[in-house]
PDB file of N, CA and C in Angstrom:
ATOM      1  N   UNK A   1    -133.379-168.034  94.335  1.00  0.00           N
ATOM      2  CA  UNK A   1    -133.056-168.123  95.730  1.00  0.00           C
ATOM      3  C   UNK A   1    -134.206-167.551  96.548  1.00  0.00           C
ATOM      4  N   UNK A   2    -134.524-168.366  97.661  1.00  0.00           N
ATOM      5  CA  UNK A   2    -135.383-167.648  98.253  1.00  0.00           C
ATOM      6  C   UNK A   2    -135.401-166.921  99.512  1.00  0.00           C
ATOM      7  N   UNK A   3    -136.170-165.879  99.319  1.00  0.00           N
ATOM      8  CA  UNK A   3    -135.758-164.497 100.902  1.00  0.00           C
ATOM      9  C   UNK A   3    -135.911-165.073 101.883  1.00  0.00           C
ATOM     10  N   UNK A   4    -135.183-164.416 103.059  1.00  0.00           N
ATOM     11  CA  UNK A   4    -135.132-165.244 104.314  1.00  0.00           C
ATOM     12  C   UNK A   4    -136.724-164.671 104.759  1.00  0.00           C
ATOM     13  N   UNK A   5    -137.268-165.254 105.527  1.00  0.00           N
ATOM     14  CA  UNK A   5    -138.699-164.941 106.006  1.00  0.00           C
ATOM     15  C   UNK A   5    -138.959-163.604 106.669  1.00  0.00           C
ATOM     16  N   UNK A   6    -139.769-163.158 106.905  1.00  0.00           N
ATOM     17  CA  UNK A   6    -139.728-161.535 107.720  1.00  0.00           C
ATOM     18  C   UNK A   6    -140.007-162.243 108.712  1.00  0.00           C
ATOM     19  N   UNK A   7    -139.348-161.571 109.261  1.00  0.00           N
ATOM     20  CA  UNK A   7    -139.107-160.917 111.242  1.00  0.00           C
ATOM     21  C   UNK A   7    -140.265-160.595 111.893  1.00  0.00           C
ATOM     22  N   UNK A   8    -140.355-159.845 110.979  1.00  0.00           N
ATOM     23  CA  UNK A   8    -141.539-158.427 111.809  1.00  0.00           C
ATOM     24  C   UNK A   8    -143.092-158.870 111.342  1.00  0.00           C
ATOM     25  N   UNK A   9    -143.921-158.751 112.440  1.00  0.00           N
ATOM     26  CA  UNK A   9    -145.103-159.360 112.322  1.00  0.00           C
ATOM     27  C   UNK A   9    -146.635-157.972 112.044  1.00  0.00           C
ATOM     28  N   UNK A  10    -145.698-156.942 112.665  1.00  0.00           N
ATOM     29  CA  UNK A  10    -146.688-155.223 112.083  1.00  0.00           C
ATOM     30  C   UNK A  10    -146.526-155.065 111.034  1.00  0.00           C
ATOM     31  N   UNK A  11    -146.992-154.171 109.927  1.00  0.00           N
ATOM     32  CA  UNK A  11    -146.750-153.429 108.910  1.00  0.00           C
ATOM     33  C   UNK A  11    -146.002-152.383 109.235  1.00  0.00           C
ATOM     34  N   UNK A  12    -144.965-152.233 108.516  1.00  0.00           N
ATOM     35  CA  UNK A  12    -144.406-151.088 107.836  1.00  0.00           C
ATOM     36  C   UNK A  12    -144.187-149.745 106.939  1.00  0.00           C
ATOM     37  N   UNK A  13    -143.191-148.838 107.158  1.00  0.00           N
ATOM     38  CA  UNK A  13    -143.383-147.780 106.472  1.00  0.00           C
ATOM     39  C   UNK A  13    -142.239-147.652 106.414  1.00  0.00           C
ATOM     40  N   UNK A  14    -141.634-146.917 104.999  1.00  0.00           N
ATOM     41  CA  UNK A  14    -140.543-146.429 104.822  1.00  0.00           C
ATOM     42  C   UNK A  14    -140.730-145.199 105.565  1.00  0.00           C
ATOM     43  N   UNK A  15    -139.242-144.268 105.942  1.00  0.00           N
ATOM     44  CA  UNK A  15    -139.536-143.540 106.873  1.00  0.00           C
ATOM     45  C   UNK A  15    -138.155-143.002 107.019  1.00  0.00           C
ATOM     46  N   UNK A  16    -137.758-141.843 105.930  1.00  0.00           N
ATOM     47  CA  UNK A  16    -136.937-141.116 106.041  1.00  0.00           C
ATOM     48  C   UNK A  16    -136.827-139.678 106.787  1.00  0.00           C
ATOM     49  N   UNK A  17    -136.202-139.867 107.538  1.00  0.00           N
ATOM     50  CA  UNK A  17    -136.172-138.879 108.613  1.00  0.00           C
ATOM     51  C   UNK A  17    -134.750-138.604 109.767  1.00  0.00           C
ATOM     52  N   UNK A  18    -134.735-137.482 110.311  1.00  0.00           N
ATOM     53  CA  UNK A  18    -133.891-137.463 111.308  1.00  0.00           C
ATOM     54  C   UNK A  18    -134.152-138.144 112.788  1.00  0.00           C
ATOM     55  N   UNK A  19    -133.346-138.855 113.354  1.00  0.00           N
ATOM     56  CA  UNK A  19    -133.746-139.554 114.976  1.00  0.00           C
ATOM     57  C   UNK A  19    -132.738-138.843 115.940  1.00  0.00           C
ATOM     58  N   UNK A  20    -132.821-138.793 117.005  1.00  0.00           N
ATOM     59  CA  UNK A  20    -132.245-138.437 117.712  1.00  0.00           C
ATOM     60  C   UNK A  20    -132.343-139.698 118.719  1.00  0.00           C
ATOM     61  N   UNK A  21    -131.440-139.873 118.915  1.00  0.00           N
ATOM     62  CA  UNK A  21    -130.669-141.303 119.823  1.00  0.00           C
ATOM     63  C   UNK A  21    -129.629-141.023 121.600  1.00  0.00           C
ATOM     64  N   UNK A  22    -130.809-140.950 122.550  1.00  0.00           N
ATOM     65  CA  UNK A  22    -129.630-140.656 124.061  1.00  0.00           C
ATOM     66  C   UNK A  22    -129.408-141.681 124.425  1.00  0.00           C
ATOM     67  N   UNK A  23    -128.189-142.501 124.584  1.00  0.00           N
ATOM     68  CA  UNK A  23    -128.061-143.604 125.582  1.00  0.00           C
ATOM     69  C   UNK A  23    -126.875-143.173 126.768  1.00  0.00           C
ATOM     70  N   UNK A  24    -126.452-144.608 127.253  1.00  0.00           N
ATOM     71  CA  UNK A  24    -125.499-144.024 128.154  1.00  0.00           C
ATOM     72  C   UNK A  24    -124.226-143.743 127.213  1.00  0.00           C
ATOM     73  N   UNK A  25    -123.765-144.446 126.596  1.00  0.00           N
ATOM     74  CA  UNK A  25    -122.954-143.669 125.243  1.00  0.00           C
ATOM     75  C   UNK A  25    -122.820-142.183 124.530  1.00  0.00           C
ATOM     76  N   UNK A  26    -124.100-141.789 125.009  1.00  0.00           N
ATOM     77  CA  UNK A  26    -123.868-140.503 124.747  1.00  0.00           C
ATOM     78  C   UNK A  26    -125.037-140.217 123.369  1.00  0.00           C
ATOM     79  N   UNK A  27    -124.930-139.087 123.170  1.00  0.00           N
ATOM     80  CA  UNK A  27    -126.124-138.476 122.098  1.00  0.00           C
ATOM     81  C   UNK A  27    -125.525-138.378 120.458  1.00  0.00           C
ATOM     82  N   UNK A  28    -126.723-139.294 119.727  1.00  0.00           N
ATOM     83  CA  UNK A  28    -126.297-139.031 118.242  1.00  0.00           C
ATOM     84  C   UNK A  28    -127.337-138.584 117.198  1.00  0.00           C
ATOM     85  N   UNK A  29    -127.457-138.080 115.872  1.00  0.00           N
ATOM     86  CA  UNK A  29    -128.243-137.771 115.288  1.00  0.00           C
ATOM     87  C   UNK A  29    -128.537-138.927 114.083  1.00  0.00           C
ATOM     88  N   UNK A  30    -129.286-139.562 113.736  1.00  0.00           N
ATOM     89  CA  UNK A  30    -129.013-140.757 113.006  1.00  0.00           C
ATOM     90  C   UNK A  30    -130.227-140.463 111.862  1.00  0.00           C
ATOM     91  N   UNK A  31    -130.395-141.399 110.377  1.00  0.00           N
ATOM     92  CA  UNK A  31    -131.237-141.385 109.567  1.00  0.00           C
ATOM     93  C   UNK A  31    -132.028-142.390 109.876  1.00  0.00           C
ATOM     94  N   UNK A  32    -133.216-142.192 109.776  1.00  0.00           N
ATOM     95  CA  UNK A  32    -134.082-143.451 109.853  1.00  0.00           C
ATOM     96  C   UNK A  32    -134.473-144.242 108.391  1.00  0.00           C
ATOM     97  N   UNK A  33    -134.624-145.298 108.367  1.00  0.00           N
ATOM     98  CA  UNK A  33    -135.188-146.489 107.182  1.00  0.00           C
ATOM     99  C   UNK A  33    -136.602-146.661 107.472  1.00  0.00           C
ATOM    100  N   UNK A  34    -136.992-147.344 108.262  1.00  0.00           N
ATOM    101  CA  UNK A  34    -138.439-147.438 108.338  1.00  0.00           C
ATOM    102  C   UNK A  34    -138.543-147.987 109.775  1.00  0.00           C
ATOM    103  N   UNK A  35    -140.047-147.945 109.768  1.00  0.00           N
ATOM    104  CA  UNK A  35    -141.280-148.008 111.027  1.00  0.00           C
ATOM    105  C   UNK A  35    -142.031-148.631 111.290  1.00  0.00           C
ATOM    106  N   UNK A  36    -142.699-149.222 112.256  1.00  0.00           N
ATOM    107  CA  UNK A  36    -143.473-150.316 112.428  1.00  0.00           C
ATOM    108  C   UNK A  36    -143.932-149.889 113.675  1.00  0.00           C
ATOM    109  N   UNK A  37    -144.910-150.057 114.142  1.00  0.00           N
ATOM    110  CA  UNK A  37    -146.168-149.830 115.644  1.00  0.00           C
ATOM    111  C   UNK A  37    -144.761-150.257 116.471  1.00  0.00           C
ATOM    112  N   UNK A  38    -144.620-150.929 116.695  1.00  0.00           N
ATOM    113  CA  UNK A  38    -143.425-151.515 117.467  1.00  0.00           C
ATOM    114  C   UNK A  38    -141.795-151.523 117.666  1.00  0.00           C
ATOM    115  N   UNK A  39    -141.591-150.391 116.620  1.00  0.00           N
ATOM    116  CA  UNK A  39    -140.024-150.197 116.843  1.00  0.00           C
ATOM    117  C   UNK A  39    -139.689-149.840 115.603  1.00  0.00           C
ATOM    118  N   UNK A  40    -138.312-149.143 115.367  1.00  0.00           N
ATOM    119  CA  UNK A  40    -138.030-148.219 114.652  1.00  0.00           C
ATOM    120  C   UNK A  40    -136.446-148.883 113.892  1.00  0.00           C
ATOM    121  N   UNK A  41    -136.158-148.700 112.340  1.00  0.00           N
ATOM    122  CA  UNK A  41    -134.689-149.276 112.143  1.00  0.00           C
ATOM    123  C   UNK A  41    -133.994-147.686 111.413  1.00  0.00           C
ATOM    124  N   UNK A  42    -132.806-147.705 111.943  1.00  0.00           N
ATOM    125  CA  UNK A  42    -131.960-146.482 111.378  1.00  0.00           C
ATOM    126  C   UNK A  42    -130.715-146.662 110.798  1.00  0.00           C
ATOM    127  N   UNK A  43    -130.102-145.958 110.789  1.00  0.00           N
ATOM    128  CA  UNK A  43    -128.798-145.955 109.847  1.00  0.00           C
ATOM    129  C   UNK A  43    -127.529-145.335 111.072  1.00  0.00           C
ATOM    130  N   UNK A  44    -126.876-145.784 111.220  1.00  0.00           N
ATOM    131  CA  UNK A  44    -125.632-145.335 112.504  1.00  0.00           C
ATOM    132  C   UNK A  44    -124.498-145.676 111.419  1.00  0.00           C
ATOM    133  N   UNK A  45    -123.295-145.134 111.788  1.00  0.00           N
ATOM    134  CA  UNK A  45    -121.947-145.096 110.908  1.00  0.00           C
ATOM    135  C   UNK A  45    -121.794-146.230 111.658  1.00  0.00           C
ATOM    136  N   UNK A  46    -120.344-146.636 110.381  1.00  0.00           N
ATOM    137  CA  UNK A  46    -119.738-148.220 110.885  1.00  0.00           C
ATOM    138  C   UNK A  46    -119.053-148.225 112.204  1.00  0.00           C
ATOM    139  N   UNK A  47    -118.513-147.398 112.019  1.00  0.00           N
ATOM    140  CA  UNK A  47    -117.657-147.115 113.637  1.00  0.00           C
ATOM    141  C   UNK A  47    -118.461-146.971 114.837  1.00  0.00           C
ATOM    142  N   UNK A  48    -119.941-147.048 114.913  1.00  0.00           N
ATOM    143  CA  UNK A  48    -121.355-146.531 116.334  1.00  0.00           C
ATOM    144  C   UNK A  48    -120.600-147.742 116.785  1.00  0.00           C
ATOM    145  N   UNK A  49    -120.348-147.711 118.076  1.00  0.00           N
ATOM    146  CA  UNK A  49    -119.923-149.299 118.835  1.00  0.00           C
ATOM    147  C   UNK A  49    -121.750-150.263 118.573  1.00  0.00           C
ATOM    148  N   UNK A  50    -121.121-151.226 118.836  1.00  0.00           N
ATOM    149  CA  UNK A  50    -122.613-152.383 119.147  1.00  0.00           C
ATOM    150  C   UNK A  50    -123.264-152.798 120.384  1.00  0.00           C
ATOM    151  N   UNK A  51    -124.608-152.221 120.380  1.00  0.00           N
ATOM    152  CA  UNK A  51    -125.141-151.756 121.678  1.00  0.00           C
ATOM    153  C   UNK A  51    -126.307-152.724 122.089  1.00  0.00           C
ATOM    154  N   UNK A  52    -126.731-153.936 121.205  1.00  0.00           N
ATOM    155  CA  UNK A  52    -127.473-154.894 121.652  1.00  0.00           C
ATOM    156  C   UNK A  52    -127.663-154.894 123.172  1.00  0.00           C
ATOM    157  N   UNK A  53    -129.344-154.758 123.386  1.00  0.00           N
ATOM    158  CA  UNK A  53    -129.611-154.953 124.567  1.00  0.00           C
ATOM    159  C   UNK A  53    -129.846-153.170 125.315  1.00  0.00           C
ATOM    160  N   UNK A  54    -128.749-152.252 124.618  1.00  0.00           N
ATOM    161  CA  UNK A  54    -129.068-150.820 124.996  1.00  0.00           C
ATOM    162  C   UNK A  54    -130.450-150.095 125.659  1.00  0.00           C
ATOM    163  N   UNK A  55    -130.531-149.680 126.013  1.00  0.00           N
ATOM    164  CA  UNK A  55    -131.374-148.685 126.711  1.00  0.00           C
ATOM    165  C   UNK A  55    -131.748-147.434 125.663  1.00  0.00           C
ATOM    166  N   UNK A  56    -132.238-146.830 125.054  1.00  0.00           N
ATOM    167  CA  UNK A  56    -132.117-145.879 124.633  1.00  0.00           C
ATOM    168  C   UNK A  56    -133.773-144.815 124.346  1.00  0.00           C
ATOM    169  N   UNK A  57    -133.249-143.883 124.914  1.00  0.00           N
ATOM    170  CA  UNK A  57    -134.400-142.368 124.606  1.00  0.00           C
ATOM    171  C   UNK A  57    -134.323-142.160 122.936  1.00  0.00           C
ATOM    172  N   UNK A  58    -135.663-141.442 122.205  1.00  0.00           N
ATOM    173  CA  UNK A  58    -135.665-141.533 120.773  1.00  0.00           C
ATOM    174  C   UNK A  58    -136.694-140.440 120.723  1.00  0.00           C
ATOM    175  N   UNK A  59    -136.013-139.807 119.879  1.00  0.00           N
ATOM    176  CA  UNK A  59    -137.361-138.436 119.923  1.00  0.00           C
ATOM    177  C   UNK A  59    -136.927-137.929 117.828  1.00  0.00           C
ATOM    178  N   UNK A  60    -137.936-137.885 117.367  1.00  0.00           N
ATOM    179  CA  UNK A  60    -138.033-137.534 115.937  1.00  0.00           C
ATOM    180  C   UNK A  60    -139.628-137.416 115.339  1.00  0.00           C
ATOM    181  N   UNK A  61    -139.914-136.087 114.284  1.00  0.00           N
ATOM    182  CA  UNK A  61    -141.051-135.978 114.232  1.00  0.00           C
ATOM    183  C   UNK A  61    -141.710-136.655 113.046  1.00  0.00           C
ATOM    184  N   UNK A  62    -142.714-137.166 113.021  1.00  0.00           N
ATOM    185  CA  UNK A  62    -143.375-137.584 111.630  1.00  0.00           C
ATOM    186  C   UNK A  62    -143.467-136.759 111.044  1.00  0.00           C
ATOM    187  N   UNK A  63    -143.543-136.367 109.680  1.00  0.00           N
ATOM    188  CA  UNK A  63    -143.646-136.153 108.688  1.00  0.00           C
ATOM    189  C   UNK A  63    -145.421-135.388 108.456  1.00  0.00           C
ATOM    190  N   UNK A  64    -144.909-134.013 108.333  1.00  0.00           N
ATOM    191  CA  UNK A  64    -146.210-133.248 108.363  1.00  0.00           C
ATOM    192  C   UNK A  64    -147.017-133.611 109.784  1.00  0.00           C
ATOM    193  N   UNK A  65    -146.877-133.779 111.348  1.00  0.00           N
ATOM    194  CA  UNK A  65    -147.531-134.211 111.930  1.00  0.00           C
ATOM    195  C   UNK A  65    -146.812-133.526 113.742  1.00  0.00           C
ATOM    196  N   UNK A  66    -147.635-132.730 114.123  1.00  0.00           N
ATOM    197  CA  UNK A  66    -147.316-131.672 115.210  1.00  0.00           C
ATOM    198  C   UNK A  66    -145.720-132.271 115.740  1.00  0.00           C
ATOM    199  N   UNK A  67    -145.520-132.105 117.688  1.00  0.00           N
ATOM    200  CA  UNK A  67    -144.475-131.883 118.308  1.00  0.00           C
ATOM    201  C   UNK A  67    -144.246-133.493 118.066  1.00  0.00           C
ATOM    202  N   UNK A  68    -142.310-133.321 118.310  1.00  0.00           N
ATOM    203  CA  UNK A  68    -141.939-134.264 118.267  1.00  0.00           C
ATOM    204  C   UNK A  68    -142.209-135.611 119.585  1.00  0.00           C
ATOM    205  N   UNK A  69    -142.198-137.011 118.578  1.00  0.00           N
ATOM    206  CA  UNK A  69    -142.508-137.957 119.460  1.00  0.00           C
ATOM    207  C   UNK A  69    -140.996-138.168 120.557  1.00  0.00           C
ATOM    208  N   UNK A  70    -140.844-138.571 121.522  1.00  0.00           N
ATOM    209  CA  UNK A  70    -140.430-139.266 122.692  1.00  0.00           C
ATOM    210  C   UNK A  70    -140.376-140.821 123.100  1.00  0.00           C
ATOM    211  N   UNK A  71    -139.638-141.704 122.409  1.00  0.00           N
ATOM    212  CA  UNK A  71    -140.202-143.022 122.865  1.00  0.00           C
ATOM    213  C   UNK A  71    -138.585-143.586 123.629  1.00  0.00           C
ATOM    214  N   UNK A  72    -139.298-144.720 124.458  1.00  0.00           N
ATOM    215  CA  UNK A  72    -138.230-145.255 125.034  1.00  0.00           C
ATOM    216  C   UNK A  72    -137.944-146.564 124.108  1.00  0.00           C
ATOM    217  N   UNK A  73    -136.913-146.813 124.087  1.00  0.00           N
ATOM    218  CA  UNK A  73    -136.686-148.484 123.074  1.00  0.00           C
ATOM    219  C   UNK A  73    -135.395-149.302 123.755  1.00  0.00           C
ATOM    220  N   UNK A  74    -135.583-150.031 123.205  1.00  0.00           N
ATOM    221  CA  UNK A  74    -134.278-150.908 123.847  1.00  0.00           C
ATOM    222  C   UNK A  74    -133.861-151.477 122.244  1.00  0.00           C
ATOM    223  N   UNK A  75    -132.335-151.175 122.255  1.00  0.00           N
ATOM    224  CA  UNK A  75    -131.583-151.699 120.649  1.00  0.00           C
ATOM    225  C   UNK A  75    -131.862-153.690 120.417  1.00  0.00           C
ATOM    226  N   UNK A  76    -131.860-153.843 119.631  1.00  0.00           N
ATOM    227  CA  UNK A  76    -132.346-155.402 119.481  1.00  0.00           C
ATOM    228  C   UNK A  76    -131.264-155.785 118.474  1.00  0.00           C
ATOM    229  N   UNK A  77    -130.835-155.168 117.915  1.00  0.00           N
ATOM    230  CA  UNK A  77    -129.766-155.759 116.471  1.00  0.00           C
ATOM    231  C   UNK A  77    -129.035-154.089 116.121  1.00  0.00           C
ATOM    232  N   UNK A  78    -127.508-154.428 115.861  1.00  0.00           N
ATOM    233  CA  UNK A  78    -126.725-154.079 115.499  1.00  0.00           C
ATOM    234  C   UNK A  78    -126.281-154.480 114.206  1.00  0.00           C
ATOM    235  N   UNK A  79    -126.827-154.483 113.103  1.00  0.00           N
ATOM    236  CA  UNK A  79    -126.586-154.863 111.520  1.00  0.00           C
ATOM    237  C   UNK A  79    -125.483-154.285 110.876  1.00  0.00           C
ATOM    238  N   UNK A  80    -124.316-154.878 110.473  1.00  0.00           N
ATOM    239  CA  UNK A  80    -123.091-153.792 109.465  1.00  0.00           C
ATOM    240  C   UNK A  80    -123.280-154.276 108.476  1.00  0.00           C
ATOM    241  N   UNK A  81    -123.245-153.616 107.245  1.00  0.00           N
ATOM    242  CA  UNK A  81    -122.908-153.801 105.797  1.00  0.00           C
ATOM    243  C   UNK A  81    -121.718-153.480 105.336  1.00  0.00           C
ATOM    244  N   UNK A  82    -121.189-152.911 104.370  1.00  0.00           N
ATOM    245  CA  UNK A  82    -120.096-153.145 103.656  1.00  0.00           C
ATOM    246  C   UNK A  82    -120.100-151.245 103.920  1.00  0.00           C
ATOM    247  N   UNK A  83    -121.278-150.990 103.774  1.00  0.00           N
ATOM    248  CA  UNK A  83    -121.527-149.121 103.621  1.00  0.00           C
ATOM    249  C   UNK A  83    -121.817-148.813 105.027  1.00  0.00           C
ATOM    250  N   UNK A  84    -122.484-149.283 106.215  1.00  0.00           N
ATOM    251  CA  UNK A  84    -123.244-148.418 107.145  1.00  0.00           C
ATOM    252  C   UNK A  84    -123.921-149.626 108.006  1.00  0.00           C
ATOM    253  N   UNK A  85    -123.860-149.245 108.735  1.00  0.00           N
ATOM    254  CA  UNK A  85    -124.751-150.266 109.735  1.00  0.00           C
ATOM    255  C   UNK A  85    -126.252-149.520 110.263  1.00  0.00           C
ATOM    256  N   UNK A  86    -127.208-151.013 110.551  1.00  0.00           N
ATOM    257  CA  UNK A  86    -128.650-150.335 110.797  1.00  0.00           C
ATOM    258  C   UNK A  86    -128.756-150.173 112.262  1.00  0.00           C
ATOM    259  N   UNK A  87    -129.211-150.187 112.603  1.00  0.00           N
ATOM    260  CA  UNK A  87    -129.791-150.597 113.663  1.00  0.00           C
ATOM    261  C   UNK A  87    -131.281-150.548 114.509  1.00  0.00           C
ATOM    262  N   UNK A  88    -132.266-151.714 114.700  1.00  0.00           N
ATOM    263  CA  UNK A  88    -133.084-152.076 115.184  1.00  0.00           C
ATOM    264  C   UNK A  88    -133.349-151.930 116.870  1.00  0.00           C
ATOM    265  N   UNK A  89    -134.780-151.043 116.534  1.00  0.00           N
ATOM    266  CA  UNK A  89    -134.812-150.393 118.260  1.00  0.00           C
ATOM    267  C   UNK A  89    -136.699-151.281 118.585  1.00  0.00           C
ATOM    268  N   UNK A  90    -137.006-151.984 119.288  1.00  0.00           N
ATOM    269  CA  UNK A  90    -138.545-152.220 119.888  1.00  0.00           C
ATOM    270  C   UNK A  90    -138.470-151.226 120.962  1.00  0.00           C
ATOM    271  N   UNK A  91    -139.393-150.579 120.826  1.00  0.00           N
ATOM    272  CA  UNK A  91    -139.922-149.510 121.555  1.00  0.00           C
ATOM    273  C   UNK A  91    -140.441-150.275 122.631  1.00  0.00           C
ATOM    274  N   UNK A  92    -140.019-149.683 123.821  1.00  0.00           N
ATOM    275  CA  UNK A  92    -140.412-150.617 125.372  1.00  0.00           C
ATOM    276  C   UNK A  92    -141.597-149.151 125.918  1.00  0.00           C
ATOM    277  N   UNK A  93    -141.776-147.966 126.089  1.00  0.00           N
ATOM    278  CA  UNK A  93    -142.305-147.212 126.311  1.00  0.00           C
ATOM    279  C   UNK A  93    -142.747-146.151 125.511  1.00  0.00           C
ATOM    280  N   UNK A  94    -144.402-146.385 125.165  1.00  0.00           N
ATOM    281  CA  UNK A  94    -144.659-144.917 124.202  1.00  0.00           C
ATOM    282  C   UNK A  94    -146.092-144.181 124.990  1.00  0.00           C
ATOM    283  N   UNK A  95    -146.074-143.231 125.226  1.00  0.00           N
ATOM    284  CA  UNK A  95    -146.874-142.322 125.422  1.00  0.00           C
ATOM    285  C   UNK A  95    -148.490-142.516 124.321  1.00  0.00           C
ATOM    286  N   UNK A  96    -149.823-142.905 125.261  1.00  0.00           N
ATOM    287  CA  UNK A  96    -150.984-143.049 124.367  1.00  0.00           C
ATOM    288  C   UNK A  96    -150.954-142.031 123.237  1.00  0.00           C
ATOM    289  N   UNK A  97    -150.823-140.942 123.393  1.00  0.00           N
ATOM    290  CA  UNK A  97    -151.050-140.015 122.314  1.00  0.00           C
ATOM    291  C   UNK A  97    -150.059-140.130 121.142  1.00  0.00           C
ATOM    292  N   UNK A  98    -148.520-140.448 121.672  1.00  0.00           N
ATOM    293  CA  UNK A  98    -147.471-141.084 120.064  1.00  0.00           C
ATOM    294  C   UNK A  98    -148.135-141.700 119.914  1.00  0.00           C
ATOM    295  N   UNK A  99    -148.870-142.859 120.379  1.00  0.00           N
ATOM    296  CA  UNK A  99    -149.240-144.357 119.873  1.00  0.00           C
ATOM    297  C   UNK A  99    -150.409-144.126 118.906  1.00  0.00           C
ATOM    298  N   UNK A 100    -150.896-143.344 118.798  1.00  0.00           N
ATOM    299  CA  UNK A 100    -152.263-142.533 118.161  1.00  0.00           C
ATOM    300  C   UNK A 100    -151.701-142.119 116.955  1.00  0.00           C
ATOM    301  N   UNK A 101    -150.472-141.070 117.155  1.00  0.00           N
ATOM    302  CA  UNK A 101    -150.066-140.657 116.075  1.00  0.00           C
ATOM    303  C   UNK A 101    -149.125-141.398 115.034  1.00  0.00           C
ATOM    304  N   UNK A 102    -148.652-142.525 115.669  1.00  0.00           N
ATOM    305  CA  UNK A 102    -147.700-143.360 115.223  1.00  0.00           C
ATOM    306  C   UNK A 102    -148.376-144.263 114.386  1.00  0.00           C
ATOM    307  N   UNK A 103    -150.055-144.850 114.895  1.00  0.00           N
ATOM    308  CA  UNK A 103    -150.707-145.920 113.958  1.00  0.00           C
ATOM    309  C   UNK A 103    -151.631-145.006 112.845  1.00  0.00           C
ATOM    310  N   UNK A 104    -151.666-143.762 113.295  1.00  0.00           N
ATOM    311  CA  UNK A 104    -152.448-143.040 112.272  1.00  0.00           C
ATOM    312  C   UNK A 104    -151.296-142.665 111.075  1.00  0.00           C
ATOM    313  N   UNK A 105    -150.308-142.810 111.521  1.00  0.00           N
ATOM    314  CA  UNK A 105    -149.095-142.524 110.609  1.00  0.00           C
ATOM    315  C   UNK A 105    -149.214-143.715 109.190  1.00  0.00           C
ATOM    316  N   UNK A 106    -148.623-144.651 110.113  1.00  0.00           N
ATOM    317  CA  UNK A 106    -148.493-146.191 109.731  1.00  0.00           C
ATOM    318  C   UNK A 106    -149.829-146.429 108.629  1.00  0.00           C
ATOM    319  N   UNK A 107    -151.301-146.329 109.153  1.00  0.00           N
ATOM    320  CA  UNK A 107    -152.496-146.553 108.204  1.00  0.00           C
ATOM    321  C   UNK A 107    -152.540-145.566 107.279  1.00  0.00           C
ATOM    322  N   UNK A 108    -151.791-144.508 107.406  1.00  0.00           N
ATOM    323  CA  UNK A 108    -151.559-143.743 106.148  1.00  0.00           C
ATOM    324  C   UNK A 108    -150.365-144.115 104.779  1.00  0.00           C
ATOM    325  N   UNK A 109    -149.569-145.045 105.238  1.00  0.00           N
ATOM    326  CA  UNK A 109    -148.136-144.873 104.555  1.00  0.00           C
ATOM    327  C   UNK A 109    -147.377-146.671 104.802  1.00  0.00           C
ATOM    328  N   UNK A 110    -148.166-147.228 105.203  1.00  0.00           N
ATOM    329  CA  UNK A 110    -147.398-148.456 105.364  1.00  0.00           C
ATOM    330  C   UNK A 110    -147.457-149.917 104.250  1.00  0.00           C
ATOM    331  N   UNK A 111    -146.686-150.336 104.164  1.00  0.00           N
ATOM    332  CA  UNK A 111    -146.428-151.367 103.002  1.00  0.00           C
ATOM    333  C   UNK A 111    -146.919-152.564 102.837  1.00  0.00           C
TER     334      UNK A 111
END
């Protein structure tokens, strides 16, 4: 059988970590899956309502790498599985200096 095609046109990184998630919904602490120059996918419980289109503030630190980043994103996909749902954020606003630390991240660790 063959895989459905990728999506995503950056490289990637796996990217286990804590996120912190503000929308108008209110504030959650979520796991992250992985990373890309362009937006971020995490892990939310089955019950997170579905926020396609969301607004959302995102602040979590890389891995060995100073103060935590700040990015703005907007949710793009709400994914459920049988265990946990993902969810897919494109970053609409990042600060030059995340963006520095984010591709120096990425050329260190990406797939």
């Amino acid at each position: 059988m063959q895989r459905p095609a990728e999506r995503r046109r950056m490289p990637r990184a796996s990217l286990d970590i804590f996120v912190e998630e503000t929308s108008f919904c209110g504030h959650r602490v979520c796991r992250s899956m992985d990373i890309s120059a362009s937006g971020i996918r995490y892990i939310a419980s089955l019950n997170a309502p579905d926020r396609g289109g969301d607004d959302v503030l995102l602040e979590f630190n890389l891995p060995d790498d100073g103060p935590a980043l700040q990015i703005l994103g907007q949710v793009v996909r709400d994914n459920p599985s049988l265990v946990f749902k993902s969810t897919s954020v494109v970053f609409t606003a990042l600060r030059q200096g995340d963006a520095v630390r984010l591709r120096r991240y990425l050329a260190e660790t990406a797939v």
